[in-house]
C-alpha atoms as a PDB file:
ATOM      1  CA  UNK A   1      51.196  60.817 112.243  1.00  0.00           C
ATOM      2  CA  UNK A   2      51.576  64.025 110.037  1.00  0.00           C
ATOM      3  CA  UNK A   3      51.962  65.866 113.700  1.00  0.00           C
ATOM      4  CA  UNK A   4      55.174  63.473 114.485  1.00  0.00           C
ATOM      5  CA  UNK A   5      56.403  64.270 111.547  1.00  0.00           C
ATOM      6  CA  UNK A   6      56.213  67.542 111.442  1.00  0.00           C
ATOM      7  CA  UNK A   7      57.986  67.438 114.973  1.00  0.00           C
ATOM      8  CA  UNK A   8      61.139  66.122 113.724  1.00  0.00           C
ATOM      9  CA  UNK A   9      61.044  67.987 110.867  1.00  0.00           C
ATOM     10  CA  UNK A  10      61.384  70.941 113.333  1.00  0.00           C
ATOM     11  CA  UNK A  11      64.308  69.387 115.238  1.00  0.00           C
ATOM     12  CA  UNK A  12      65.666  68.694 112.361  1.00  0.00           C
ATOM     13  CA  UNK A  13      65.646  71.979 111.072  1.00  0.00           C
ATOM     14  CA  UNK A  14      66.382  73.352 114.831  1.00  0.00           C
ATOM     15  CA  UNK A  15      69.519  70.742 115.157  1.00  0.00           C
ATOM     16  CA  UNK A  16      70.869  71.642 111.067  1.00  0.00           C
ATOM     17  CA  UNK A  17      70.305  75.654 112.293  1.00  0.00           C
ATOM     18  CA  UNK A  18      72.723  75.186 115.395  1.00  0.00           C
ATOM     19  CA  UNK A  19      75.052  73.173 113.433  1.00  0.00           C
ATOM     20  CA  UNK A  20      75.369  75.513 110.362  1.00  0.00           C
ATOM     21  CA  UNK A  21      75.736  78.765 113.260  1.00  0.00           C
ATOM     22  CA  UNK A  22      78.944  76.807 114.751  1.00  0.00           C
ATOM     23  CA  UNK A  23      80.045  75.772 111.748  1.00  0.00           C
ATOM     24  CA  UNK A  24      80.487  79.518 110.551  1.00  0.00           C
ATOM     25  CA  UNK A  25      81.281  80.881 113.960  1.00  0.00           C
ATOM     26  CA  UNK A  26      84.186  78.147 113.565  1.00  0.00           C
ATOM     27  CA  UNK A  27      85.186  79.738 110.101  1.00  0.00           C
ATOM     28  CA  UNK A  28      84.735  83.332 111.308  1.00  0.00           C
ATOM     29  CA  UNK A  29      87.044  82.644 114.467  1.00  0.00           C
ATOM     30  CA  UNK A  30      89.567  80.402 111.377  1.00  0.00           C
ATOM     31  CA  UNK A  31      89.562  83.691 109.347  1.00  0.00           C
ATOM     32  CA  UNK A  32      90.422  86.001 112.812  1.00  0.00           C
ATOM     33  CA  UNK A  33      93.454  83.500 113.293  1.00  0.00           C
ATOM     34  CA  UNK A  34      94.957  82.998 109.921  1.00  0.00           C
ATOM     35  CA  UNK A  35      93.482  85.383 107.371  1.00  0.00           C
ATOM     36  CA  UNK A  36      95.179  83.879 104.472  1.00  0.00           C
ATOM     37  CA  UNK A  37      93.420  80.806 104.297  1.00  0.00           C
ATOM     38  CA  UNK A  38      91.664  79.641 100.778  1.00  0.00           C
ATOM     39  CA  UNK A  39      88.603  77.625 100.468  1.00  0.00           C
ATOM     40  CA  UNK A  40      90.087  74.605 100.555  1.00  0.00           C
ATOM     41  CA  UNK A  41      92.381  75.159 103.299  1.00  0.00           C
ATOM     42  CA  UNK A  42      89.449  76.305 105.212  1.00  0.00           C
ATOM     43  CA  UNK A  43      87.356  73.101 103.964  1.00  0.00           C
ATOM     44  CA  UNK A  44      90.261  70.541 105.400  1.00  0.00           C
ATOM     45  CA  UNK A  45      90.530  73.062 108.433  1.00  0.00           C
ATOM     46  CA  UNK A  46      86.558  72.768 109.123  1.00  0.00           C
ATOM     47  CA  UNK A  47      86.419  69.048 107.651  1.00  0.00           C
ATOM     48  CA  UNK A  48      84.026  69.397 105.653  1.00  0.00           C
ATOM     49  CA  UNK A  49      83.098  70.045 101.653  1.00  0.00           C
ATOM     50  CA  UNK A  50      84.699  73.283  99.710  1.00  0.00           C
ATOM     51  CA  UNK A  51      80.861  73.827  98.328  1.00  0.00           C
ATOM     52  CA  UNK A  52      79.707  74.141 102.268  1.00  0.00           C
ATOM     53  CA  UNK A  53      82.429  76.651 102.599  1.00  0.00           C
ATOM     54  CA  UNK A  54      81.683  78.463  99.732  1.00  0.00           C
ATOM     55  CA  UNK A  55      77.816  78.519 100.441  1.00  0.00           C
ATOM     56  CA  UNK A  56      78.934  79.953 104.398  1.00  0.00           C
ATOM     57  CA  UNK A  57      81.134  82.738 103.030  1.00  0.00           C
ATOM     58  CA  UNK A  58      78.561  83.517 100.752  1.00  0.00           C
ATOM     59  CA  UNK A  59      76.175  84.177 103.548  1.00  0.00           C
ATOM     60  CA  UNK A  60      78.254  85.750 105.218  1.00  0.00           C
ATOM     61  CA  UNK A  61      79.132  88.314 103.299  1.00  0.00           C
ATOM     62  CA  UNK A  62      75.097  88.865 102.835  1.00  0.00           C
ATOM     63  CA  UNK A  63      75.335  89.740 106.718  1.00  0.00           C
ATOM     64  CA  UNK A  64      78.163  91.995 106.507  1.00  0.00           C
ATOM     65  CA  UNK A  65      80.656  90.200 108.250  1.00  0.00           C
ATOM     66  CA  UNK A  66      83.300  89.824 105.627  1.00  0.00           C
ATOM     67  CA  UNK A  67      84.225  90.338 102.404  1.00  0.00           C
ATOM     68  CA  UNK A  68      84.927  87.828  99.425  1.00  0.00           C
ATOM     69  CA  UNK A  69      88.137  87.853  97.480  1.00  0.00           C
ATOM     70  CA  UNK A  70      89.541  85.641  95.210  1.00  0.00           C
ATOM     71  CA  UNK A  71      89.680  82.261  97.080  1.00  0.00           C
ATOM     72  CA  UNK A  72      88.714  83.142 100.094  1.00  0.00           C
ATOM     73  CA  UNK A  73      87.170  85.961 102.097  1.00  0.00           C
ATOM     74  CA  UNK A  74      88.502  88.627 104.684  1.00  0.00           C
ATOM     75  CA  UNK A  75      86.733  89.920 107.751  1.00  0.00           C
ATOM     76  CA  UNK A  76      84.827  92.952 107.625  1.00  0.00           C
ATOM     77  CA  UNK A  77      86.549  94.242 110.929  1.00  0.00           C
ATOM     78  CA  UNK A  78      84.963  97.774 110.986  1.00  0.00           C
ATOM     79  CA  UNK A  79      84.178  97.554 114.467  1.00  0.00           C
ATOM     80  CA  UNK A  80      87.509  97.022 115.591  1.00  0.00           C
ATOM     81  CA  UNK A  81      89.445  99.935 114.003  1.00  0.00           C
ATOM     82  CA  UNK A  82      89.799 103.303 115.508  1.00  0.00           C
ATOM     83  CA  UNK A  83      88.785 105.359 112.045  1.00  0.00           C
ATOM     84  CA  UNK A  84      86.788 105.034 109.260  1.00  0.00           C
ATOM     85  CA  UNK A  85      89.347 106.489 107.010  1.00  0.00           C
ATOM     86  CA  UNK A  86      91.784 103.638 108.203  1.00  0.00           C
ATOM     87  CA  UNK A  87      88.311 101.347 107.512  1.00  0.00           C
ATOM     88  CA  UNK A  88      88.212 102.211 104.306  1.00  0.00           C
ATOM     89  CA  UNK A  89      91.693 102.060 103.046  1.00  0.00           C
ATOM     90  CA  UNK A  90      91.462  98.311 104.609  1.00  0.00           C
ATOM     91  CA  UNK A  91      88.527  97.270 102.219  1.00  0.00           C
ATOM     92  CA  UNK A  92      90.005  98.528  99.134  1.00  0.00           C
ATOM     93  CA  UNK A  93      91.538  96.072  96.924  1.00  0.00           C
ATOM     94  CA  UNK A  94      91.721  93.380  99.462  1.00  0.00           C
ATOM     95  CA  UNK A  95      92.555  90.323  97.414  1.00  0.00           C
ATOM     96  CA  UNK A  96      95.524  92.238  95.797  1.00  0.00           C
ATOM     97  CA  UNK A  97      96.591  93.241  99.546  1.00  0.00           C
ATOM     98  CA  UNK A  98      95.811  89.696 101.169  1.00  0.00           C
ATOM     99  CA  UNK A  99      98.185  87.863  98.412  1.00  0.00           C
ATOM    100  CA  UNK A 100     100.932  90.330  98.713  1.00  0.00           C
ATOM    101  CA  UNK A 101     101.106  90.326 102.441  1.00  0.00           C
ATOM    102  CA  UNK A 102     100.695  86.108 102.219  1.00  0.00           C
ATOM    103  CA  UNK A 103     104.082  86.394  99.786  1.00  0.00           C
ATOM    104  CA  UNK A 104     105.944  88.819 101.882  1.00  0.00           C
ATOM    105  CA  UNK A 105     105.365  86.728 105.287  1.00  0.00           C
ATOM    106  CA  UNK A 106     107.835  84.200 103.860  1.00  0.00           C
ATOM    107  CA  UNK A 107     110.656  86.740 104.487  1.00  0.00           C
ATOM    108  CA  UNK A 108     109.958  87.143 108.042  1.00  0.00           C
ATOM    109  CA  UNK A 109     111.781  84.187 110.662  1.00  0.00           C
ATOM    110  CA  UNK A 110     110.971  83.797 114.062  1.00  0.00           C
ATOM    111  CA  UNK A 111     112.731  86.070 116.062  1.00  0.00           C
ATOM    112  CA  UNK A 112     113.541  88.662 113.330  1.00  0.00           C
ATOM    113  CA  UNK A 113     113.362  92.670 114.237  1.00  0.00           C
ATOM    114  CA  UNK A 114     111.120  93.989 111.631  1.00  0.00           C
ATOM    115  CA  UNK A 115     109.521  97.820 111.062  1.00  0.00           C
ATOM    116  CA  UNK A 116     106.758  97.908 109.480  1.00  0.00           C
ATOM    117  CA  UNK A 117     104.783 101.058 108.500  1.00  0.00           C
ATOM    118  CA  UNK A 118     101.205 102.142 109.372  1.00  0.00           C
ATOM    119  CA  UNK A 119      99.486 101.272 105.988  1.00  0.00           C
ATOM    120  CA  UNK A 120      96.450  98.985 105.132  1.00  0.00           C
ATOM    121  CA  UNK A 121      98.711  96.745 103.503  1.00  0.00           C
ATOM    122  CA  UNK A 122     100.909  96.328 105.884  1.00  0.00           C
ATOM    123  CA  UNK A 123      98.291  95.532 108.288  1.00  0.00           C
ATOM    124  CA  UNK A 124      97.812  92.451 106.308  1.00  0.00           C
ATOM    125  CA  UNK A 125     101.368  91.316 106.881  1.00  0.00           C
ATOM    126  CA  UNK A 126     100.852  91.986 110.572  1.00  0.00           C
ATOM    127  CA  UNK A 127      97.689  89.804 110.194  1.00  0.00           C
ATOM    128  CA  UNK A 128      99.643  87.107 107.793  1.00  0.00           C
ATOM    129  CA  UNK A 129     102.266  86.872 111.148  1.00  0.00           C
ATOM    130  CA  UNK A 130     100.155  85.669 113.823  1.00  0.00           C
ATOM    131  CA  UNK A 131     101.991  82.198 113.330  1.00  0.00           C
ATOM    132  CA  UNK A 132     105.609  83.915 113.586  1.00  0.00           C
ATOM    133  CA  UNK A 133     107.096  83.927 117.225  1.00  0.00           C
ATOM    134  CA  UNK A 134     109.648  86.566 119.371  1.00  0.00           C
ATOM    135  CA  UNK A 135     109.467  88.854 116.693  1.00  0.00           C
ATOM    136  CA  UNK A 136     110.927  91.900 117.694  1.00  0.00           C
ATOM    137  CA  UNK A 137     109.147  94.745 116.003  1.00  0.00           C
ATOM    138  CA  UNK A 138     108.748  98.532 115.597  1.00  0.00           C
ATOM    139  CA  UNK A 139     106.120 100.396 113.832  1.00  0.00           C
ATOM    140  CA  UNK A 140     104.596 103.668 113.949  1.00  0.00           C
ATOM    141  CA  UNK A 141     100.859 102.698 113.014  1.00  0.00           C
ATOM    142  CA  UNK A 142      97.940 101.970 115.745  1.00  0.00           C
ATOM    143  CA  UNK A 143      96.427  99.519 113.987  1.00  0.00           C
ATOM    144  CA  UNK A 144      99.633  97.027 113.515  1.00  0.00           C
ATOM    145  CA  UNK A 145     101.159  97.321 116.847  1.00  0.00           C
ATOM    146  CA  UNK A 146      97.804  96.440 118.425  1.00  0.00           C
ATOM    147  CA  UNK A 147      97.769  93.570 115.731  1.00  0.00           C
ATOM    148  CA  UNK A 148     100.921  92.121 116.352  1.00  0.00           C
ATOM    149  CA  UNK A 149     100.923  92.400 120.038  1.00  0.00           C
ATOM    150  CA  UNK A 150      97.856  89.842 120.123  1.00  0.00           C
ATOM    151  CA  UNK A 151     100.979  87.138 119.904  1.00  0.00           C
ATOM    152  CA  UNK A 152     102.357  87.267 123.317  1.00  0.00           C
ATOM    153  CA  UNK A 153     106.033  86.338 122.538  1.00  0.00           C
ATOM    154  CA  UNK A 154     106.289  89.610 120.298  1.00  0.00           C
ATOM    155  CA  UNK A 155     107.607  92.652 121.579  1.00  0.00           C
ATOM    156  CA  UNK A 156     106.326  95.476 119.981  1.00  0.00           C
ATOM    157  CA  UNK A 157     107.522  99.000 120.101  1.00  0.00           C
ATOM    158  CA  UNK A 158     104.861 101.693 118.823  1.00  0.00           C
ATOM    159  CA  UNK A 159     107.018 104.694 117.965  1.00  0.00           C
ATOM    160  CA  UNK A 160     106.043 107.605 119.715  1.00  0.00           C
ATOM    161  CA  UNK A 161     105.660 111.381 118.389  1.00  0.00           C
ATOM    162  CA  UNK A 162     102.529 113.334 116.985  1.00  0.00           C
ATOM    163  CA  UNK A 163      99.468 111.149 116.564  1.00  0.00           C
ATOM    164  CA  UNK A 164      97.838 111.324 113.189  1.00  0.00           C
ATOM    165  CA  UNK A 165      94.145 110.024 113.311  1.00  0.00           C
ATOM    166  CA  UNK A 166      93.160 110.264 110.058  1.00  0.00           C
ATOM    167  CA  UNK A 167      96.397 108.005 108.903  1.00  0.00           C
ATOM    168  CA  UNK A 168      96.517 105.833 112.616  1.00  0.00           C
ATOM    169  CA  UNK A 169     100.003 106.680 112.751  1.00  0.00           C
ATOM    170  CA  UNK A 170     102.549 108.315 114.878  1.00  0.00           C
ATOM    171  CA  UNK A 171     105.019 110.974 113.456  1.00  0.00           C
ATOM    172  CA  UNK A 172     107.357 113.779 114.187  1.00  0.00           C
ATOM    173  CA  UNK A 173     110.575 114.409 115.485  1.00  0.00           C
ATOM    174  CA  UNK A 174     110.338 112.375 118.258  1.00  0.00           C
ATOM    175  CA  UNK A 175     109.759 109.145 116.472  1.00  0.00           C
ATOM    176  CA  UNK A 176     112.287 109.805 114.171  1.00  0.00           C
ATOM    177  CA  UNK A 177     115.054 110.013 116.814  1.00  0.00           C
ATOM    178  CA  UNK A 178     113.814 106.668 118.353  1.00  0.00           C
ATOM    179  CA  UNK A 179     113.918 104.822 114.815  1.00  0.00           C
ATOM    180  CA  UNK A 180     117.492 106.145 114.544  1.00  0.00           C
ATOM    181  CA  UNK A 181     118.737 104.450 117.333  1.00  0.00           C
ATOM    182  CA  UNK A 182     117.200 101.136 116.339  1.00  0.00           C
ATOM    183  CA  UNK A 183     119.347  98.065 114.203  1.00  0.00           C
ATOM    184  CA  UNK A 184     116.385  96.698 112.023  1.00  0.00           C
ATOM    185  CA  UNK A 185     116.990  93.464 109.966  1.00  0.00           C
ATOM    186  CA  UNK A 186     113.786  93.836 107.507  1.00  0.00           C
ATOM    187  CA  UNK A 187     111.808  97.036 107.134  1.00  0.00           C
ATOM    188  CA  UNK A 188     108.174  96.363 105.281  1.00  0.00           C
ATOM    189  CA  UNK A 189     106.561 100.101 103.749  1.00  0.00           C
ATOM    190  CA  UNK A 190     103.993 100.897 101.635  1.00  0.00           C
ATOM    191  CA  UNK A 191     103.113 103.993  99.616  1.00  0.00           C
ATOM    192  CA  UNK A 192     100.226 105.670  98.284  1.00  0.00           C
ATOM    193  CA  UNK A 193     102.474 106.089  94.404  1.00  0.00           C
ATOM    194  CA  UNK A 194     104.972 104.480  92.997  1.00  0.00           C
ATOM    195  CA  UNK A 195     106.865 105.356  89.182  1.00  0.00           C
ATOM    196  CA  UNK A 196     110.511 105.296  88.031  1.00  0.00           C
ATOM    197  CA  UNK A 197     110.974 108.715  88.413  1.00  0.00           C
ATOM    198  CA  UNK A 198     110.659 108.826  92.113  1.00  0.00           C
ATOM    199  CA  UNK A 199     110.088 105.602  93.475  1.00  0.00           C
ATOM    200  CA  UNK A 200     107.942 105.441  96.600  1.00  0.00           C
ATOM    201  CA  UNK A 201     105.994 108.836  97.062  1.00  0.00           C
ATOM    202  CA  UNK A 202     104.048 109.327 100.020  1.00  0.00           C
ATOM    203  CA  UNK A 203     100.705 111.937 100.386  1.00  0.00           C
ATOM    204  CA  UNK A 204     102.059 113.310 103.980  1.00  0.00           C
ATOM    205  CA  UNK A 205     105.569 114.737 104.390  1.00  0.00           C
ATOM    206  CA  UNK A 206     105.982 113.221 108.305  1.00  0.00           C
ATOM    207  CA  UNK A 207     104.835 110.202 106.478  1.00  0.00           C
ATOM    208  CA  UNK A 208     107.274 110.599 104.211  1.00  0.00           C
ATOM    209  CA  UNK A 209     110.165 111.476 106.454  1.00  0.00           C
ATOM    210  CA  UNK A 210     109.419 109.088 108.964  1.00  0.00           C
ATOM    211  CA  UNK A 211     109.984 106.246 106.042  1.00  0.00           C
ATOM    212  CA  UNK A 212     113.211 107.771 104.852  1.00  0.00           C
ATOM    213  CA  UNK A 213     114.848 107.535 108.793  1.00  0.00           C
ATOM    214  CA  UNK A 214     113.155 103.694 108.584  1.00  0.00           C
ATOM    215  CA  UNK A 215     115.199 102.778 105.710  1.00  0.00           C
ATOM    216  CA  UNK A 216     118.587 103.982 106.897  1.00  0.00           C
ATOM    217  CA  UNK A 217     118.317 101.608 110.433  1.00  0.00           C
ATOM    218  CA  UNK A 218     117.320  99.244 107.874  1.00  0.00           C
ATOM    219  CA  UNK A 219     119.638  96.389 106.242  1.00  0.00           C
ATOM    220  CA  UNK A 220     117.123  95.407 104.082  1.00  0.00           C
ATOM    221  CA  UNK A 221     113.779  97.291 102.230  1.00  0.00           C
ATOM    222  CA  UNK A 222     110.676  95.599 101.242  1.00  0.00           C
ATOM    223  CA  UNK A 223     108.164  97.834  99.205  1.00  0.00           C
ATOM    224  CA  UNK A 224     104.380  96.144  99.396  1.00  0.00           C
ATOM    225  CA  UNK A 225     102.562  98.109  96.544  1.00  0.00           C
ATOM    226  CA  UNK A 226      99.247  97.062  95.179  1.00  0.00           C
ATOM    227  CA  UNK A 227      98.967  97.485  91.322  1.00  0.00           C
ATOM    228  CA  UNK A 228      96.688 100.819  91.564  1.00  0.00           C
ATOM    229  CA  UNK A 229      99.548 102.692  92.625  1.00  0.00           C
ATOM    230  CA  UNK A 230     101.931 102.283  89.444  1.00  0.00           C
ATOM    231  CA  UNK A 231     102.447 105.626  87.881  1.00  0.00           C
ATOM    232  CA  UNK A 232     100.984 107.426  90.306  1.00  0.00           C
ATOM    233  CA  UNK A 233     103.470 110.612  92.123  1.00  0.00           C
ATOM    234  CA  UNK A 234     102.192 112.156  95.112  1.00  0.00           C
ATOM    235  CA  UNK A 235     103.843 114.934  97.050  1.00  0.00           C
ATOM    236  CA  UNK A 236     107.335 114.030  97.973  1.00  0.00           C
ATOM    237  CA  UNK A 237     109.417 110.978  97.583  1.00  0.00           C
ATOM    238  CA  UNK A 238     110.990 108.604 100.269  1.00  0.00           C
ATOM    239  CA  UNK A 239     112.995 105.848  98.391  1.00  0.00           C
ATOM    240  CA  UNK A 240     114.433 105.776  94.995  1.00  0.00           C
ATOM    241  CA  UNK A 241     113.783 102.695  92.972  1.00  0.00           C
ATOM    242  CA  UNK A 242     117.409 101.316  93.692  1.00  0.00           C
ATOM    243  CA  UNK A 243     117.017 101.418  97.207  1.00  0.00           C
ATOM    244  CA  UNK A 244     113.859  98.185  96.888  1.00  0.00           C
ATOM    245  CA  UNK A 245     115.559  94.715  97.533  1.00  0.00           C
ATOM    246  CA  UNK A 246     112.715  93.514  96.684  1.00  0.00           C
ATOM    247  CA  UNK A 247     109.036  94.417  95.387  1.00  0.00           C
ATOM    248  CA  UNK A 248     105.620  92.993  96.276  1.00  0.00           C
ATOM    249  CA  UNK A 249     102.757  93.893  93.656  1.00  0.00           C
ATOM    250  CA  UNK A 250      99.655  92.214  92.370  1.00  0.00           C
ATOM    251  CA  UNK A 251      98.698  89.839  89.594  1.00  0.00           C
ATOM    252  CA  UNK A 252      96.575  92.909  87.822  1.00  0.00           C
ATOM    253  CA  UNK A 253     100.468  94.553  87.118  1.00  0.00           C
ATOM    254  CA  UNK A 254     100.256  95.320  83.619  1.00  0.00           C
ATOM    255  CA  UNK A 255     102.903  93.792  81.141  1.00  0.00           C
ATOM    256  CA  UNK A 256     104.695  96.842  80.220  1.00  0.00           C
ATOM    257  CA  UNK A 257     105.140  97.579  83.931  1.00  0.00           C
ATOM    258  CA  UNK A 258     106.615  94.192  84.360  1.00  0.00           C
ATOM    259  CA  UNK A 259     109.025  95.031  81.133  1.00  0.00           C
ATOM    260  CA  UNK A 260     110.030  98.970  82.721  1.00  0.00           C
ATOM    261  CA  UNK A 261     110.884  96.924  86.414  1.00  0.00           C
ATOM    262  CA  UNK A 262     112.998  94.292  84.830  1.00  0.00           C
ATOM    263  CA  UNK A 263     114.744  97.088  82.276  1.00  0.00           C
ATOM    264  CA  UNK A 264     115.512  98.910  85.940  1.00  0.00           C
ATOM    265  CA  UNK A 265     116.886  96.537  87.657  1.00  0.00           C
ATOM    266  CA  UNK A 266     114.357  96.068  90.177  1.00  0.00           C
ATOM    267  CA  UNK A 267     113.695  92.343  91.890  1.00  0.00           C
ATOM    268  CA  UNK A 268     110.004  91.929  91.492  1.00  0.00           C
ATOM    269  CA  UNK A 269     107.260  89.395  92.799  1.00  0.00           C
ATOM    270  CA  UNK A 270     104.412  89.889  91.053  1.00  0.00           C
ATOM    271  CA  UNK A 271     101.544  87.913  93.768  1.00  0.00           C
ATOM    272  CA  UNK A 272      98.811  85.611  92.646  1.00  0.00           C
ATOM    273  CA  UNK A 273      95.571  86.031  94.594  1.00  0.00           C
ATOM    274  CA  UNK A 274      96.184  81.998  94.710  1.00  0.00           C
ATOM    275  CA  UNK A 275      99.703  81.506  94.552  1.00  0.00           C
ATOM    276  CA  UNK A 276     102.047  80.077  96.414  1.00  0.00           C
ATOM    277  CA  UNK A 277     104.449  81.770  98.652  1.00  0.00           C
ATOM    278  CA  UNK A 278     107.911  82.852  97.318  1.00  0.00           C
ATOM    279  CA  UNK A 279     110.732  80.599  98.111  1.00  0.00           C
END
């Protein structure tokens, strides 16, 4: 008797094993598709509790396979980047990136031409676009062209000029030339500092350049900076202040900052790590 039951206590425990190992290869493969999603959106997307889905990410994260964030989780995609430094960058404040990029994907219609720059951040949009269709777009970054050419109706142009490893990026003469012969509707940058001053500052002068010919085939500019990078001026500027239609920061944006963007003039979202998008 104590034998039989120890046998189905074993296929018990062998059935609940295989169940809980789809279950989170199901949320692993949810979180590849649409990494946006918040526990309960993954809970109704899964069908089943928001405790189960906490206790999976939770374990997952023990195993290295993503990260948690504020609501949710992102993948630990390590192995599928080119560079550690690009690896790296992508880890770093990934809640405040993963709510801006949700926010900003509300600007983007099917069938818009978009550029959007090489950064981490930006790689988040790319990632927050999967659902978007016959996008049209141009970008000078490894990373987000091989992103956003996943979705098949896309076609994506990676800029072509001197390759920059450390950055995954293109740049140069050559790529600036292309960008100038392009009509773009929406152009999406990043920056590694951001103050009054200057406005967006970039580390790397091609960087830098490269960004300045993006904004002039551009009708509109969309600055995705992460709240780290207020007040911080690195080597040479690409876009004044004035030029932003529109800002995309983080819900750790400090009050006076708030108060010195308003005084400026410049239109401002700041992101909640739970928010919802911008209308």
């Amino acid at each position: 008797m104590n034998l039989s039951n120890s046998t189905k206590n074993n296929k018990i425990q062998q059935r609940n094993a295989v169940t809980t190992y789809g279950r989170r290869q199901s949320l692993i493969d949810t979180l590849r598709k649409q990494p946006g999603l918040r526990v309960p959106e993954l809970a109704r997307a899964l069908d089943v509790s928001e405790g189960t889905v906490r206790n999976d990410l939770n374990a997952l994260e023990e195993q290295g396979v993503l990260v948690r964030v504020h609501g949710g989780a992102v993948l630990n995609q390590q192995d599928q980047f080119q560079n550690n430094s690009f690896v790296r960058r992508y880890q770093q404040n990934a809640a405040a990136k993963l709510a801006i990029a949700r926010e900003a994907a509300v600007l983007v219609n099917d069938g818009d031409s978009i550029l959007l720059d090489a950064s981490s951040t930006v790689y988040y949009l790319a990632k927050a676009l999967s659902e978007r269709r016959h996008l049209r777009v141009m970008t000078n970054g490894f990373e987000v062209a091989r992103e956003m050419a996943q979705n098949s109706t896309n076609v994506v142009i990676l800029i072509g000029g001197i390759v920059n490893n450390e950055s995954s990026s293109v740049t140069g003469l050559l790529s600036e030339r292309i960008i100038e012969e392009l009509h773009i509707q929406k152009a999406f940058l990043s920056c590694s500092g951001f103050s009054l001053e200057r406005g967006l500052t970039e580390v790397l002068l091609s960087e830098a350049q490269i960004k300045r010919k993006a904004i002039e085939s551009s009708q509109q500019l969309f600055a995705l900076v992460d709240s780290t990078k207020f007040g911080k001026e690195d080597l040479t500027s690409f876009a004044r202040p004035e030029k932003i239609n529109r800002l995309f920061t983080d819900q750790q944006l400090s009050s006076e900052w708030a108060e010195r963007l308003k005084a400026v003039g410049v239109p401002f979202t700041i992101c909640e790590e739970e928010g919802v998008p911008v209308k």
